[in-house]
Protein backbone atom coordinates (compact mmCIF):
# COMPACT_ATOMS: atom_id res chain seq x y z
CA UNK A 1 0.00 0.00 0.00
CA UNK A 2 1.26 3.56 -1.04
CA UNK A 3 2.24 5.40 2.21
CA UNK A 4 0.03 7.94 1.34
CA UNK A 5 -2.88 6.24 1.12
CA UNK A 6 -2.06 4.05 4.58
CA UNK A 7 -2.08 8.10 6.52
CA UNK A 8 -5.30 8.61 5.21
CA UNK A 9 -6.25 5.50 6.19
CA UNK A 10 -5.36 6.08 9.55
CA UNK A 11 -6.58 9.67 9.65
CA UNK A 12 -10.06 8.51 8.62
CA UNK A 13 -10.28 5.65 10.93
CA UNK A 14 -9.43 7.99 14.04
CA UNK A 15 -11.42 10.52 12.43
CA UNK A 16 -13.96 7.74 12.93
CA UNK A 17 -13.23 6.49 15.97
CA UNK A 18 -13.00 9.97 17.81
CA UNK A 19 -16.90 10.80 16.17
CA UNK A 20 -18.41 7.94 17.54
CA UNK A 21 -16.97 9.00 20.78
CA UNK A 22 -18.12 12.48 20.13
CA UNK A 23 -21.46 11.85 18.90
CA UNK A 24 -22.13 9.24 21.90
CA UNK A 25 -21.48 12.53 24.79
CA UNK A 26 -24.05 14.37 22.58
CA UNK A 27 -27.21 12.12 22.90
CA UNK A 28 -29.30 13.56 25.27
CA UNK A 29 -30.01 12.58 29.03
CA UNK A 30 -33.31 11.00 29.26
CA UNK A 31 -35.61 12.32 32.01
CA UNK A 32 -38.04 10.59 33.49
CA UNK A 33 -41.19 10.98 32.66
CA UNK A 34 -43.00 13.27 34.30
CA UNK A 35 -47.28 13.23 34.96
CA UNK A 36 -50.11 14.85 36.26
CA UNK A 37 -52.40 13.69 38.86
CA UNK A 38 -55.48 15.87 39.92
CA UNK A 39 -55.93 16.75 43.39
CA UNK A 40 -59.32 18.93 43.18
CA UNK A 41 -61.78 20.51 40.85
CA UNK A 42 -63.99 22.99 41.71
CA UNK A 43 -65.88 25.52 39.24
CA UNK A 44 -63.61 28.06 39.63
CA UNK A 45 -60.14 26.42 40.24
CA UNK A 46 -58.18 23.25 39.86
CA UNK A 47 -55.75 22.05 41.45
CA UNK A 48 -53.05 19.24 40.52
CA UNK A 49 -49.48 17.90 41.63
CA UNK A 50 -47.05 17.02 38.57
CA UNK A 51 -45.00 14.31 39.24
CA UNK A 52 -41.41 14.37 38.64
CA UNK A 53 -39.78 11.96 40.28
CA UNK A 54 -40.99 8.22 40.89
CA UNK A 55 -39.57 6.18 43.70
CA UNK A 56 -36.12 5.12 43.38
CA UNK A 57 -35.10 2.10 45.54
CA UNK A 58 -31.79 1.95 44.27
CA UNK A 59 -31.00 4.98 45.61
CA UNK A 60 -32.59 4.54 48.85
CA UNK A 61 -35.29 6.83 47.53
CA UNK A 62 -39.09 5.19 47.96
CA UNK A 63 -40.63 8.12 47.64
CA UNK A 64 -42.47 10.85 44.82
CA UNK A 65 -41.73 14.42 44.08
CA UNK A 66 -44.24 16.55 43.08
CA UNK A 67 -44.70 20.19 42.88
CA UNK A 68 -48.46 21.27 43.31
CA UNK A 69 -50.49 23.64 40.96
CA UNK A 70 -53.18 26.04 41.54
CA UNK A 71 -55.22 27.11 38.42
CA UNK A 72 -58.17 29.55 38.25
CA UNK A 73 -60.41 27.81 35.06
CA UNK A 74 -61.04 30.17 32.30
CA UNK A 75 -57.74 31.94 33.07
CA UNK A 76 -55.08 31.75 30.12
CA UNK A 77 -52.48 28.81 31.01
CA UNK A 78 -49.72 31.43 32.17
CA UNK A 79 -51.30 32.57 35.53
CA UNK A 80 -51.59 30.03 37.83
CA UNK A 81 -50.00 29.58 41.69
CA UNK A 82 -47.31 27.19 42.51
CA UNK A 83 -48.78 26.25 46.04
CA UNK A 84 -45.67 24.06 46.62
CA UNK A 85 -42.05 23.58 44.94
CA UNK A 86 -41.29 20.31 45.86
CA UNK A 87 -43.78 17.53 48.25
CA UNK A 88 -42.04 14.18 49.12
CA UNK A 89 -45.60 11.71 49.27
CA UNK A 90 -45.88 8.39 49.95
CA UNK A 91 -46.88 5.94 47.29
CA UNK A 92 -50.46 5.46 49.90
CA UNK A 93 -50.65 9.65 50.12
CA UNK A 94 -50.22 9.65 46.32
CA UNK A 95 -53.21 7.49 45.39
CA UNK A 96 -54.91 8.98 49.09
CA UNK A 97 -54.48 12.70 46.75
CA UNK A 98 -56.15 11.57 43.67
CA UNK A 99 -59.36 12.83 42.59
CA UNK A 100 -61.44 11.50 39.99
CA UNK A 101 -62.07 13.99 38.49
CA UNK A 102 -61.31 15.21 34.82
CA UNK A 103 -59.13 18.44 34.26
CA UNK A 104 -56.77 20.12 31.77
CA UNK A 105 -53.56 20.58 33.20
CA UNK A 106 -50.55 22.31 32.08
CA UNK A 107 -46.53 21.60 32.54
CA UNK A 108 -44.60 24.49 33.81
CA UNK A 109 -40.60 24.84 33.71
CA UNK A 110 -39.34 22.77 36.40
CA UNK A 111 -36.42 24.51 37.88
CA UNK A 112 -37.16 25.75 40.96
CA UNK A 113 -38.91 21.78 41.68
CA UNK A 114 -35.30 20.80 40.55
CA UNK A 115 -33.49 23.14 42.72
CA UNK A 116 -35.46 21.91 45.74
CA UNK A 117 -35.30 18.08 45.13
CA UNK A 118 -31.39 18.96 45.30
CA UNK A 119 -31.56 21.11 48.30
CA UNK A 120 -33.73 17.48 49.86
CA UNK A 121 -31.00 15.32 48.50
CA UNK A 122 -28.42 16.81 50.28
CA UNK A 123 -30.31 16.92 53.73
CA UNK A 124 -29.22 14.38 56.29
CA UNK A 125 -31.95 10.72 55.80
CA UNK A 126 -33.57 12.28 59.46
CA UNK A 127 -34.42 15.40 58.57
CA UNK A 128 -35.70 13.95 54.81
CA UNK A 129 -37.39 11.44 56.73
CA UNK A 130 -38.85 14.15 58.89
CA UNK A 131 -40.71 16.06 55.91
CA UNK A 132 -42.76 13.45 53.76
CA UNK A 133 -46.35 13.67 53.16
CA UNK A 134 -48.03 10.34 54.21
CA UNK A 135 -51.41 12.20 54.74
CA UNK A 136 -52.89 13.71 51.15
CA UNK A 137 -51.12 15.76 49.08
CA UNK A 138 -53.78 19.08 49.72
CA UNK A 139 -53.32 18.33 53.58
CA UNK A 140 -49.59 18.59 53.49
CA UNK A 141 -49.20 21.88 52.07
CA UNK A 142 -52.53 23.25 53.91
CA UNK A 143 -55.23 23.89 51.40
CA UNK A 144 -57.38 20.47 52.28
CA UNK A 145 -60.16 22.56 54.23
CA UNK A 146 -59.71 25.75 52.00
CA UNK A 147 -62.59 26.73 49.62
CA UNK A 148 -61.62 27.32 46.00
């Protein structure tokens, strides 16, 4: 083989090489996927917790995150109330929060929820331990008895 031809044989195959390795860091991080359970519905508001985070046993995490949404109906989908960040709720206080109801919900940037599941993380297991919802969901952050 001609010497030139063997360089640009090499060249191509690191070329190669180095874009696979490129190309592989560029695929994005997959998120988990994120829903919406409703909490209430009344005439004039709705209110629902979007799930971020499922429970994670491998991380010694049983738990769900949820931030929790206030909504006036018949208001555009840009004003609404964030009535909580971030909830840690039992898988029991999670079905306990449900309603049956039927409502259109909307997802909202997520990084003050992700700024707060860090600020958990990094908490000592008492005081995480100390803060999860096992009641409902409305209880927790103290709208349960509240009218709409």
């Amino acid at each position: 083989m001609h010497p030139k031809r063997i360089s640009l044989t090499v060249l191509f195959t690191v070329a190669a090489i180095l874009g696979q390795a490129i190309l592989a860091r560029a695929e994005p991080v997959e998120r988990p996927p994120i829903s919406a359970i409703i909490l209430s519905v009344s005439p004039r508001t709705v209110r629902w917790a979007t799930v971020h985070t499922a429970p994670d046993p491998g991380e010694d995490d049983p738990y769900y995150h949820v931030e929790v949404i206030e909504k006036e109906r018949r208001t555009p989908p840009w004003q609404f109330k964030r009535l909580a960040t971030h909830v840690v709720v039992t898988a029991d206080a999670l079905n306990r929060s449900r309603s049956r109801q039927k409502a259109r919900t909307y997802f909202y940037k997520d990084i003050e929820f992700r700024i707060a599941y860090q600020n958990w993380r990094a908490q000592p297991r008492p005081q995480r331990e100390a803060g999860v919802c096992r009641t409902t969901i409305l209880e927790c952050v103290g709208v349960a008895d509240k009218p709409d």
